[in-house]
N, C-alpha and C. Protein backbone atom coordinates (compact mmCIF):
# COMPACT_ATOMS: atom_id res chain seq x y z
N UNK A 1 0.84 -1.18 0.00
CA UNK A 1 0.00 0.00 0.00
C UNK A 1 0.88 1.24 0.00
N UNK A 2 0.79 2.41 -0.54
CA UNK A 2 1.18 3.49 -0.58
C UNK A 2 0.31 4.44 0.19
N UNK A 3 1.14 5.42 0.66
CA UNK A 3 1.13 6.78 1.43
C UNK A 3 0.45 7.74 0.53
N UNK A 4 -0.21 7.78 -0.87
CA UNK A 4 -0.71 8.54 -1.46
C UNK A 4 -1.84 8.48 -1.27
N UNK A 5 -2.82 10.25 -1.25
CA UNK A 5 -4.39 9.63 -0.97
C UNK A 5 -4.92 8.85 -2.35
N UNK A 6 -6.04 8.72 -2.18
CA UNK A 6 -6.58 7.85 -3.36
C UNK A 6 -7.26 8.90 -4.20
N UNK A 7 -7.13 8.40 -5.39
CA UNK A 7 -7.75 9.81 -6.39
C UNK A 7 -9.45 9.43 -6.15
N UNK A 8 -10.15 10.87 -5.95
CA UNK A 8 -11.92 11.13 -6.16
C UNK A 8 -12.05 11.66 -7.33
N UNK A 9 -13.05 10.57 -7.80
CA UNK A 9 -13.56 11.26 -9.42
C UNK A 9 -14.52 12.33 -8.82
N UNK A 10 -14.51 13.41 -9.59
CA UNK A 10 -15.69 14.05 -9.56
C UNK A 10 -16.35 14.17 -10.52
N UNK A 11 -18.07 14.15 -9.99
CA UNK A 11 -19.33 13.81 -10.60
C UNK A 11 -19.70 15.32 -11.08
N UNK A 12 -19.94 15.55 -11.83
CA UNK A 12 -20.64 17.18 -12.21
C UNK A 12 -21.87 17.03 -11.88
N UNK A 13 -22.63 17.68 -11.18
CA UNK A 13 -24.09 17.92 -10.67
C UNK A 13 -24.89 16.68 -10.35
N UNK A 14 -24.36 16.24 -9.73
CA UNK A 14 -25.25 14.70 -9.10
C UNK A 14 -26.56 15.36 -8.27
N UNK A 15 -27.57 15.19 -8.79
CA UNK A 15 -29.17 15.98 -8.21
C UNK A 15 -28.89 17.36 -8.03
N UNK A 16 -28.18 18.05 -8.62
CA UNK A 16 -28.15 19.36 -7.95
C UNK A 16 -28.77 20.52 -9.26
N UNK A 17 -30.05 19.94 -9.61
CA UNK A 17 -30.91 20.66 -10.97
C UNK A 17 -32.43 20.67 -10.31
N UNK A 18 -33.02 22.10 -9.79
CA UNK A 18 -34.44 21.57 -9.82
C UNK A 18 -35.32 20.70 -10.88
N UNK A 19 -34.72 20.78 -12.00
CA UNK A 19 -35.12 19.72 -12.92
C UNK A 19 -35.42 18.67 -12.83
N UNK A 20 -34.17 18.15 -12.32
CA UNK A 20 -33.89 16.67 -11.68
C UNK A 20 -34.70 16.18 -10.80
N UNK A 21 -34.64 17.43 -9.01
CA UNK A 21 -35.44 17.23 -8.32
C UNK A 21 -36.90 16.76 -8.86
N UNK A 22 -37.47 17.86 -9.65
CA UNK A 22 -39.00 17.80 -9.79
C UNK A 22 -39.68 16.68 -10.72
N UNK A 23 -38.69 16.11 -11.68
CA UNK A 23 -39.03 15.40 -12.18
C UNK A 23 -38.79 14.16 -11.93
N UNK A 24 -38.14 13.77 -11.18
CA UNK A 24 -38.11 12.57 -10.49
C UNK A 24 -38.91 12.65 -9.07
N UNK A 25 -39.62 13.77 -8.15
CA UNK A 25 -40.50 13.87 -7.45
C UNK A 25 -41.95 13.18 -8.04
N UNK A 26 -41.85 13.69 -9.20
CA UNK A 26 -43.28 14.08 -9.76
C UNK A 26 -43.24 12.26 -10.32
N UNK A 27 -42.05 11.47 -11.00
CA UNK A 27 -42.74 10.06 -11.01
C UNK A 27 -42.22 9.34 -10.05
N UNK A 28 -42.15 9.63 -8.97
CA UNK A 28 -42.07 8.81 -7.89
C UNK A 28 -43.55 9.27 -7.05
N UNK A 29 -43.96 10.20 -6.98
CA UNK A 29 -45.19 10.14 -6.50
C UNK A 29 -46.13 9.44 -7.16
N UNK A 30 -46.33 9.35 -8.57
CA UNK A 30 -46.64 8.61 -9.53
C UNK A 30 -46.89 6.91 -9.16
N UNK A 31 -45.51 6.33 -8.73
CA UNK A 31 -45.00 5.09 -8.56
C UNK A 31 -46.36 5.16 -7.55
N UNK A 32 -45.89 6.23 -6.13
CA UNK A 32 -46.37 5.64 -4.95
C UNK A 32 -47.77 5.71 -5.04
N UNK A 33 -48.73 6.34 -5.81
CA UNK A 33 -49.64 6.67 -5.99
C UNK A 33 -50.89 5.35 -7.25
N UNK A 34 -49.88 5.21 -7.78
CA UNK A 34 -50.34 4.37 -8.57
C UNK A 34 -50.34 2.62 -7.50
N UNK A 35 -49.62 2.69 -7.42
CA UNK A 35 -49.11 1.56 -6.24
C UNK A 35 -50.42 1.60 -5.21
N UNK A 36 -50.57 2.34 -4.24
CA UNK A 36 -51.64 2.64 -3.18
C UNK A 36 -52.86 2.40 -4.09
N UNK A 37 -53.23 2.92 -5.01
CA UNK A 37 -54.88 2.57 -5.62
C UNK A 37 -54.72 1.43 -5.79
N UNK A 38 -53.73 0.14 -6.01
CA UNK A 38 -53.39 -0.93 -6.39
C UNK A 38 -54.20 -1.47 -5.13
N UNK A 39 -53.26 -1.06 -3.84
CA UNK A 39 -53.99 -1.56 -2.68
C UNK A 39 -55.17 -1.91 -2.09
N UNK A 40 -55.44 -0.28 -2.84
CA UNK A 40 -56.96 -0.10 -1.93
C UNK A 40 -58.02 -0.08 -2.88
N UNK A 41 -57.58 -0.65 -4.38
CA UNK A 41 -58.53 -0.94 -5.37
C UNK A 41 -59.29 -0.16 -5.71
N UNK A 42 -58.58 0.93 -5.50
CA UNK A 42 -59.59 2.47 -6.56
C UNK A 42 -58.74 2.48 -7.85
N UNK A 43 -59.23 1.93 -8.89
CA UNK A 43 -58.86 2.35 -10.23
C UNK A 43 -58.13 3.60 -10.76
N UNK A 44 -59.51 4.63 -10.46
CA UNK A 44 -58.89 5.87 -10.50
C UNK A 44 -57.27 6.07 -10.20
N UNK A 45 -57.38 6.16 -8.53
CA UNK A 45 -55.69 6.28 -8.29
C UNK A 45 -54.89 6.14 -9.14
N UNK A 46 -54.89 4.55 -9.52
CA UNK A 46 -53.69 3.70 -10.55
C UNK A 46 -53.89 4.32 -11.35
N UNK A 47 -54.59 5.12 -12.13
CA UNK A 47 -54.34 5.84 -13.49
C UNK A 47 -53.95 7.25 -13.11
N UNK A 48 -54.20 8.08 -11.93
CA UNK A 48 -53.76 8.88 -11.99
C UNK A 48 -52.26 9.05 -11.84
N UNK A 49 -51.61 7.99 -11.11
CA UNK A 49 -50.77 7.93 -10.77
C UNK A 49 -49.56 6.88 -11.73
N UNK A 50 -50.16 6.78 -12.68
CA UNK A 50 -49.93 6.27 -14.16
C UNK A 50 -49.47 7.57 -15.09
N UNK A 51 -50.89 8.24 -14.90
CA UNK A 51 -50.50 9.58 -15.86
C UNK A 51 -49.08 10.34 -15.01
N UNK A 52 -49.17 10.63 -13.85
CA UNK A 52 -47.95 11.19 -13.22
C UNK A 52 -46.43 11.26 -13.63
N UNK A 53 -46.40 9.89 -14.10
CA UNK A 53 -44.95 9.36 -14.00
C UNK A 53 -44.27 9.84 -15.83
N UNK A 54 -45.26 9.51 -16.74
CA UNK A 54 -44.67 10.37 -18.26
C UNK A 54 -44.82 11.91 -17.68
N UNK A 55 -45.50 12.71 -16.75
CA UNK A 55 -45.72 13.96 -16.73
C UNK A 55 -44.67 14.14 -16.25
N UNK A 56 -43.81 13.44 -15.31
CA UNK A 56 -42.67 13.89 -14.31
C UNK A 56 -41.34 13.52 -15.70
N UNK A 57 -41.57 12.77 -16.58
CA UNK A 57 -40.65 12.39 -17.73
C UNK A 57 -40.36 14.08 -18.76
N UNK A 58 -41.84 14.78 -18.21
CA UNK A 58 -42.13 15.30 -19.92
C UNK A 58 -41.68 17.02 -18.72
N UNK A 59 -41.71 16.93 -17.70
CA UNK A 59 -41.20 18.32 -16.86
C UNK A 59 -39.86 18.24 -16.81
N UNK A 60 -39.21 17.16 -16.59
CA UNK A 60 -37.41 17.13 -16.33
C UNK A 60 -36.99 18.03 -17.60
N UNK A 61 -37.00 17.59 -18.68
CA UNK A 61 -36.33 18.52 -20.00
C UNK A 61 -37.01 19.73 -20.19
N UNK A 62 -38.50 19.67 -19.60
CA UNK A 62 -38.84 20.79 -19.62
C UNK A 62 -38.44 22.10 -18.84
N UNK A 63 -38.26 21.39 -17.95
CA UNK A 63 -37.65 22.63 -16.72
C UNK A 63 -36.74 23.17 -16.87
N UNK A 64 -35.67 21.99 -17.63
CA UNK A 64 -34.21 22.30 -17.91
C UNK A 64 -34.00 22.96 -18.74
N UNK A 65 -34.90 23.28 -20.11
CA UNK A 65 -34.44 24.52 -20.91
C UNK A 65 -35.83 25.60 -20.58
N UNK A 66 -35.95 25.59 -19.40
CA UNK A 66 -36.40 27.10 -19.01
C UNK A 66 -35.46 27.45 -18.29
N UNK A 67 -34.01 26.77 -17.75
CA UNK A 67 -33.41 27.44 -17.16
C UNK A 67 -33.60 26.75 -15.84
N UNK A 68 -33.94 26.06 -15.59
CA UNK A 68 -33.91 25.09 -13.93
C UNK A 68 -33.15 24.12 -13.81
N UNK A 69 -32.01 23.58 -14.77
CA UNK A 69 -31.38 22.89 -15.24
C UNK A 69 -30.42 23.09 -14.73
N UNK A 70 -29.07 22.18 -14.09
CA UNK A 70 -27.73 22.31 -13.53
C UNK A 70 -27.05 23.76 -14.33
N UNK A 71 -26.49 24.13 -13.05
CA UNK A 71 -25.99 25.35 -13.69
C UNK A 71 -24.39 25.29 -13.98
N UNK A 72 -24.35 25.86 -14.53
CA UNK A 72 -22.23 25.99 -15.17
C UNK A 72 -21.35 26.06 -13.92
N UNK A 73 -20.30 25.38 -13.57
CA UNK A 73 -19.43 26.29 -13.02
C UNK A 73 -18.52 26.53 -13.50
């Protein structure tokens, strides 16, 4: 073993885009939502929470070229 530290890759913006945040919020509520009507056998739910998850797909790129998108350093 050597006395040298060990090299850290660095990651450029690992979650650090409200983009990111919101659109992976938006189909994970989706998941959990769709999931729970599963449970409790309201149809509805499962589809709303169906539609959620392309909406949280179709906000990530959206957000990101309005400018909510990882920023430069």
């Amino acid at each position: 073993m050597s006395n040298q530290p060990a090299a850290v890759e660095h990651h450029e913006d690992e979650g650090h885009s409200v983009a990111g945040w919101v659109g992976v919020t938006v189909m994970l509520l989706g998941f959990a939502l769709g999931t729970l009507g599963l449970f409790i056998d309201q149809m509805v739910v499962v589809w709303i929470g169906v539609a959620l998850i392309p909406l949280g797909a179709i906000l990530w790129p959206l957000l990101k070229a309005f400018g909510l998108g990882p920023k430069a350093h």
